[in-house]
PDB file of N, CA and C in Angstrom:
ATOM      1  N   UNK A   1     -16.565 -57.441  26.344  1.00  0.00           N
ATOM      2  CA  UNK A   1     -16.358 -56.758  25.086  1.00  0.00           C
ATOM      3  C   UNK A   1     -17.719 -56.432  24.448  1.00  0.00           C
ATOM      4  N   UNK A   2     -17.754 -55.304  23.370  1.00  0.00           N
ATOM      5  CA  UNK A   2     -18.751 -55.018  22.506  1.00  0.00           C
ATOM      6  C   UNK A   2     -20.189 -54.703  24.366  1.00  0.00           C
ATOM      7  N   UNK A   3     -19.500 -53.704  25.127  1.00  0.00           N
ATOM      8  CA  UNK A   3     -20.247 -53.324  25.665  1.00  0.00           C
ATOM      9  C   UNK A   3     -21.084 -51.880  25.417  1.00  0.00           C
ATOM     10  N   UNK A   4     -21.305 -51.596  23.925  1.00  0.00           N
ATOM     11  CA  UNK A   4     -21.663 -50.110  24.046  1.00  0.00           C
ATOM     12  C   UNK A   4     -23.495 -50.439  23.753  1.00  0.00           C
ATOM     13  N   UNK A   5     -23.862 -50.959  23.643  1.00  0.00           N
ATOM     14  CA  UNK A   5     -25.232 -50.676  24.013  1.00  0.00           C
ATOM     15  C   UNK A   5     -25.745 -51.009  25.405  1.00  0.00           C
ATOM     16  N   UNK A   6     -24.903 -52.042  26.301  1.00  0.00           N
ATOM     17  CA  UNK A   6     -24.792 -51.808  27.946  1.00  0.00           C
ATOM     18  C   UNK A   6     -24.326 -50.774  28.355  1.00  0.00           C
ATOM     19  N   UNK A   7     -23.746 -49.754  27.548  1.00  0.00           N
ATOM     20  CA  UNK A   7     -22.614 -48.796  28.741  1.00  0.00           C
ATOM     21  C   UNK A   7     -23.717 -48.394  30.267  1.00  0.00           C
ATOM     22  N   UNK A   8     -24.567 -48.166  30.065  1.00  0.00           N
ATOM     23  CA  UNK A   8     -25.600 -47.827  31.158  1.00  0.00           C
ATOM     24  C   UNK A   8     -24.945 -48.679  32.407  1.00  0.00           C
ATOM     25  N   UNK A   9     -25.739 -50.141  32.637  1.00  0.00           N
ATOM     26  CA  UNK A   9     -24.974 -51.118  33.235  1.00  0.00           C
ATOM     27  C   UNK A   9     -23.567 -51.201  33.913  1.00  0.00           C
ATOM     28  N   UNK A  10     -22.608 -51.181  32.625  1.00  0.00           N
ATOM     29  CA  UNK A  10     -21.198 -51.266  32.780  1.00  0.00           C
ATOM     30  C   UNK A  10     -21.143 -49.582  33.743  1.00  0.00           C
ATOM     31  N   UNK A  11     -21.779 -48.682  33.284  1.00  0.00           N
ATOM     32  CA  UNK A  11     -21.214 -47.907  34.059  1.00  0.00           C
ATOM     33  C   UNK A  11     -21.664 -47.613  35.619  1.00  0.00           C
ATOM     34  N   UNK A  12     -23.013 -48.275  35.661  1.00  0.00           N
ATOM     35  CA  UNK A  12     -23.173 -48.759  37.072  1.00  0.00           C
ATOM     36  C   UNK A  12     -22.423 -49.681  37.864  1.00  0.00           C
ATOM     37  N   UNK A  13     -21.858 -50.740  37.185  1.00  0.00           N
ATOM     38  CA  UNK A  13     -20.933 -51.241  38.243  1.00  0.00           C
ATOM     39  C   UNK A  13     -19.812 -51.171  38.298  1.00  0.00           C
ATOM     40  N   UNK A  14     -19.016 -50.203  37.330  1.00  0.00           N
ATOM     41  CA  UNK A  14     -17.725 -49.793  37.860  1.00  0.00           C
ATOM     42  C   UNK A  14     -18.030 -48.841  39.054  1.00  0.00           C
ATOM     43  N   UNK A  15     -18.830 -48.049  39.236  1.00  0.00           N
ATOM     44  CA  UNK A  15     -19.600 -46.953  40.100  1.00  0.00           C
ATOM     45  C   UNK A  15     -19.372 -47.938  41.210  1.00  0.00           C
ATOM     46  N   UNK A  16     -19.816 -48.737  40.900  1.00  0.00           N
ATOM     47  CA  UNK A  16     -20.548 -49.348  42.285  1.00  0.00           C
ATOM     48  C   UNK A  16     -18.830 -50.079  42.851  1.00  0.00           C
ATOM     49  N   UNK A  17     -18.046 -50.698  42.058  1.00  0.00           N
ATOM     50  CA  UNK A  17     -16.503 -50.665  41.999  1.00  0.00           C
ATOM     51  C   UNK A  17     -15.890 -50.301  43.254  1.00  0.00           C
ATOM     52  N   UNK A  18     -15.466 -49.004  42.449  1.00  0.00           N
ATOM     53  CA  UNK A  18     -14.494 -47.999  43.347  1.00  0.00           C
ATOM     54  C   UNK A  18     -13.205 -48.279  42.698  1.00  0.00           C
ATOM     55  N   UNK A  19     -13.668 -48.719  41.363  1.00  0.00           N
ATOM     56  CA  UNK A  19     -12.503 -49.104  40.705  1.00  0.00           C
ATOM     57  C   UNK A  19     -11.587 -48.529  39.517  1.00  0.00           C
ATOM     58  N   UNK A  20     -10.533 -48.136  39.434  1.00  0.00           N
ATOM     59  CA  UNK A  20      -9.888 -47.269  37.952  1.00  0.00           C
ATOM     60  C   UNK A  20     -10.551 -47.861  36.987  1.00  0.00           C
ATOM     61  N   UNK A  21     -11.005 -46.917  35.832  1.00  0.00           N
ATOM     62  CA  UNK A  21     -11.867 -46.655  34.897  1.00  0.00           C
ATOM     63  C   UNK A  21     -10.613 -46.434  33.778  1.00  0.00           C
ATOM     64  N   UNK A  22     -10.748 -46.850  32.631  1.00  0.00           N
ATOM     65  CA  UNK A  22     -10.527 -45.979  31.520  1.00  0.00           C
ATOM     66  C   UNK A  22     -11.296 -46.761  30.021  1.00  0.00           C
ATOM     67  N   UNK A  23     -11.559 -45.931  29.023  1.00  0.00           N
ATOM     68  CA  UNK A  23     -12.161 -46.297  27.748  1.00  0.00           C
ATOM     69  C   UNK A  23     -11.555 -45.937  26.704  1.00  0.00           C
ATOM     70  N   UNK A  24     -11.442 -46.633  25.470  1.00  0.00           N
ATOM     71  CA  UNK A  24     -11.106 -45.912  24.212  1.00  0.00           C
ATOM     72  C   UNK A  24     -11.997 -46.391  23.234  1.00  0.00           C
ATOM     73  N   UNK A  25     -12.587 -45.253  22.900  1.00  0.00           N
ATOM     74  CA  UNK A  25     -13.903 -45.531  21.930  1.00  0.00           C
ATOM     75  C   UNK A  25     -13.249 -45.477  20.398  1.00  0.00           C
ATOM     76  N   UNK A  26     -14.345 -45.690  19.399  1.00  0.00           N
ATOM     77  CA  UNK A  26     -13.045 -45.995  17.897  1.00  0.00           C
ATOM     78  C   UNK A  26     -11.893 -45.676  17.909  1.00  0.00           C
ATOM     79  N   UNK A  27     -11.501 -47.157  18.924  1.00  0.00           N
ATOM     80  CA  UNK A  27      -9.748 -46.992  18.975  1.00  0.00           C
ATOM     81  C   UNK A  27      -8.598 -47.122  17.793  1.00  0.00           C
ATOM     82  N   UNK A  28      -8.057 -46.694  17.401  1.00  0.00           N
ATOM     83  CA  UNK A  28      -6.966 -46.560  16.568  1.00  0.00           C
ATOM     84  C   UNK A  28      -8.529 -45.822  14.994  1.00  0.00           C
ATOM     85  N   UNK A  29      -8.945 -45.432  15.425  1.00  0.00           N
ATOM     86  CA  UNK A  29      -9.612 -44.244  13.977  1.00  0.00           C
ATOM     87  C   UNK A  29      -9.834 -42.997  14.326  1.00  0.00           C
ATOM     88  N   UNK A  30     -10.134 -42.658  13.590  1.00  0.00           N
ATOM     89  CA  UNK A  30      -9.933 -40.930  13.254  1.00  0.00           C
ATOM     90  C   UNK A  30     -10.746 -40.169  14.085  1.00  0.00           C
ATOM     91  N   UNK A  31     -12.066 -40.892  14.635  1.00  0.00           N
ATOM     92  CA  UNK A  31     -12.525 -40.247  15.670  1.00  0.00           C
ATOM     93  C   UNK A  31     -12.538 -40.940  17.443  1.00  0.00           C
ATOM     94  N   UNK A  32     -11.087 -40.871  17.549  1.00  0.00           N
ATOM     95  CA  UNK A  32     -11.138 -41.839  18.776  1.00  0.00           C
ATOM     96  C   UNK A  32     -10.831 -40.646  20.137  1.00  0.00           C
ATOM     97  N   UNK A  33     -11.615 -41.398  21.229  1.00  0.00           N
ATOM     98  CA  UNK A  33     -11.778 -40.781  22.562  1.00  0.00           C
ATOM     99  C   UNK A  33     -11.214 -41.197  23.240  1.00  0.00           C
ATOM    100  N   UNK A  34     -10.194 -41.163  24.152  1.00  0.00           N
ATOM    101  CA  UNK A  34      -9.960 -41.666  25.615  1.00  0.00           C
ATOM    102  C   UNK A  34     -10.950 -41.363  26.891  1.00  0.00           C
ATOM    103  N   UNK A  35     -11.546 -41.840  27.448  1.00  0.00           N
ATOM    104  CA  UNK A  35     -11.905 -41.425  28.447  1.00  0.00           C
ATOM    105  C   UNK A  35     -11.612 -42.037  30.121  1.00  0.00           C
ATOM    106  N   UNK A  36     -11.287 -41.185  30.929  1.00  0.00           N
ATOM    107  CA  UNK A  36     -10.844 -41.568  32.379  1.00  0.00           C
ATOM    108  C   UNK A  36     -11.739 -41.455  33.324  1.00  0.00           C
ATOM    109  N   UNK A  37     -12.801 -40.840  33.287  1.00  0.00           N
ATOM    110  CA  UNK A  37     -13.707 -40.831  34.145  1.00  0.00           C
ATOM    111  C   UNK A  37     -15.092 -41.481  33.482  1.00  0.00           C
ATOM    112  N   UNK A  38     -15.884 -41.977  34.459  1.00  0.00           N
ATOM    113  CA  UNK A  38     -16.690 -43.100  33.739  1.00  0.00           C
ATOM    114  C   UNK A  38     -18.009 -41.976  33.410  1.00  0.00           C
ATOM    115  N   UNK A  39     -18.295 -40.934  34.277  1.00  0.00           N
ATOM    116  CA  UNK A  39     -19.052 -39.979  33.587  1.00  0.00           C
ATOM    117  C   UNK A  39     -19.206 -38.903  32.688  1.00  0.00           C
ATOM    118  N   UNK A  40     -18.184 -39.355  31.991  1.00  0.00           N
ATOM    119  CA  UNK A  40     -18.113 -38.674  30.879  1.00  0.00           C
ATOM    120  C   UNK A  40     -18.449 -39.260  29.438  1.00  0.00           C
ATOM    121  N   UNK A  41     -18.944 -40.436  30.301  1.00  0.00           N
ATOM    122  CA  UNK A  41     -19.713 -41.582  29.148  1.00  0.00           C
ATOM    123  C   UNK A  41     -21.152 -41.211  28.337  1.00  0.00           C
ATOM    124  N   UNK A  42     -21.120 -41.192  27.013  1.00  0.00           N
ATOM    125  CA  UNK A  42     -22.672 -41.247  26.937  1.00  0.00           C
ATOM    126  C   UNK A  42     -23.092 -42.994  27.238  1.00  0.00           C
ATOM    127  N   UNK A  43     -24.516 -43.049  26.409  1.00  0.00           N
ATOM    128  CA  UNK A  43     -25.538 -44.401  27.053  1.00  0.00           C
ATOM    129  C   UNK A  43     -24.767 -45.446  26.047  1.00  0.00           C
ATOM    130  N   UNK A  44     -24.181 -44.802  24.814  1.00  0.00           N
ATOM    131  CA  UNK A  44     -24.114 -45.779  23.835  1.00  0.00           C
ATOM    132  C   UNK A  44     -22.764 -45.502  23.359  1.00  0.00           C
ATOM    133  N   UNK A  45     -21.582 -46.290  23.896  1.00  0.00           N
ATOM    134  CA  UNK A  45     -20.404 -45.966  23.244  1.00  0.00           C
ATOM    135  C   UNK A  45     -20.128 -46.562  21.519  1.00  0.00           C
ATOM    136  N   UNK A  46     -19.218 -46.247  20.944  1.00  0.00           N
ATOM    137  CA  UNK A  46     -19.227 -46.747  19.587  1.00  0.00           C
ATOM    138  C   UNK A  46     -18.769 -48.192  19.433  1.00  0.00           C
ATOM    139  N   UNK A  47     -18.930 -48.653  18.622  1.00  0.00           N
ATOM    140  CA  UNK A  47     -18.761 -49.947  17.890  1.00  0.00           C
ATOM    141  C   UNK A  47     -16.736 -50.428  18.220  1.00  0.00           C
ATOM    142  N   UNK A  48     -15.823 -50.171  17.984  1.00  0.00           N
ATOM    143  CA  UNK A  48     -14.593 -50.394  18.655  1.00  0.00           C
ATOM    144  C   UNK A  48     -14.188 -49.485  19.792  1.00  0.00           C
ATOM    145  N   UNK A  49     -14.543 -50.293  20.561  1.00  0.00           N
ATOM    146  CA  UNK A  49     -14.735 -49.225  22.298  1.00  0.00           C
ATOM    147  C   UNK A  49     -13.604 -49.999  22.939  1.00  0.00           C
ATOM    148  N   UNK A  50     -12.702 -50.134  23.992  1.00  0.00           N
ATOM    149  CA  UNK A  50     -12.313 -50.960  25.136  1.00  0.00           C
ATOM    150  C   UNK A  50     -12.130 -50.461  25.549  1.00  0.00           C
ATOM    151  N   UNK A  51     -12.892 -50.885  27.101  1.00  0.00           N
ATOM    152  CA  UNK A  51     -13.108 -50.690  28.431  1.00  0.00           C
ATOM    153  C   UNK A  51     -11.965 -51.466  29.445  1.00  0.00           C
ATOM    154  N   UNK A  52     -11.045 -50.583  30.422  1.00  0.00           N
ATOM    155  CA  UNK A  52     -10.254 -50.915  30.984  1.00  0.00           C
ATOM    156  C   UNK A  52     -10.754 -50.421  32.512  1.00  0.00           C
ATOM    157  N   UNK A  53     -11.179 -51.790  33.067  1.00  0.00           N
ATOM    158  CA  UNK A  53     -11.385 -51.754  34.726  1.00  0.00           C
ATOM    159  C   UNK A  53     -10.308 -52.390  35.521  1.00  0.00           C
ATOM    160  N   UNK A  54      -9.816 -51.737  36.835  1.00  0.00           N
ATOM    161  CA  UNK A  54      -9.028 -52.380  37.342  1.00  0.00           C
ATOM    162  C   UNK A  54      -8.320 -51.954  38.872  1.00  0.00           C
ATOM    163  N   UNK A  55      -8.320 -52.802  39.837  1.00  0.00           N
ATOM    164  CA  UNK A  55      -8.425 -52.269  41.209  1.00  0.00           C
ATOM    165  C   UNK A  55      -7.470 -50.982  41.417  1.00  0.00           C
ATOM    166  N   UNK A  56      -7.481 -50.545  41.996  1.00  0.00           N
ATOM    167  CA  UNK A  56      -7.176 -48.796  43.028  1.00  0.00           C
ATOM    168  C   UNK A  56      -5.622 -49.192  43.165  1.00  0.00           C
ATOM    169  N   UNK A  57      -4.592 -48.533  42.484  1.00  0.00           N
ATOM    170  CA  UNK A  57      -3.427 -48.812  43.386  1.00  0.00           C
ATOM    171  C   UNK A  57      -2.446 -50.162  43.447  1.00  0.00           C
ATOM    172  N   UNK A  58      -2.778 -50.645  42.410  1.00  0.00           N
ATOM    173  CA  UNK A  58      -2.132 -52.098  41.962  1.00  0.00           C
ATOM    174  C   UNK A  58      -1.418 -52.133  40.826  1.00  0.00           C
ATOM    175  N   UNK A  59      -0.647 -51.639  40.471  1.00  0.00           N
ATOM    176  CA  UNK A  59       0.263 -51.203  39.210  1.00  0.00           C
ATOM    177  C   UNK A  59       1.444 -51.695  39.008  1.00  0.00           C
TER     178      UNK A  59
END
């Protein structure tokens, strides 16, 4: 948690993974993002971010 001044990092080793990605940056406020692909990340996500990693195909 509270990984947005790592996102750099974090987004190297989901990379490195091979693993489903998803994010929600200021989740539940007015400017909130989903994101599904991990490069669509900037370096510094916002302050209520969660990051959802999780193996390929296991649902």
């Amino acid at each position: 948690m509270k990984a947005g001044k790592q996102m750099q990092l974090v987004k190297n080793e989901v990379k490195k993974s091979d693993k489903a990605f998803w994010m929600v940056e200021n989740c539940g406020m007015e400017k909130e993002k989903v994101y599904d692909n991990i490069e669509d990340l900037s370096e510094e996500a916002g302050y209520y971010s969660l990051v959802i990693v999780k193996e390929k195909n296991r649902w």
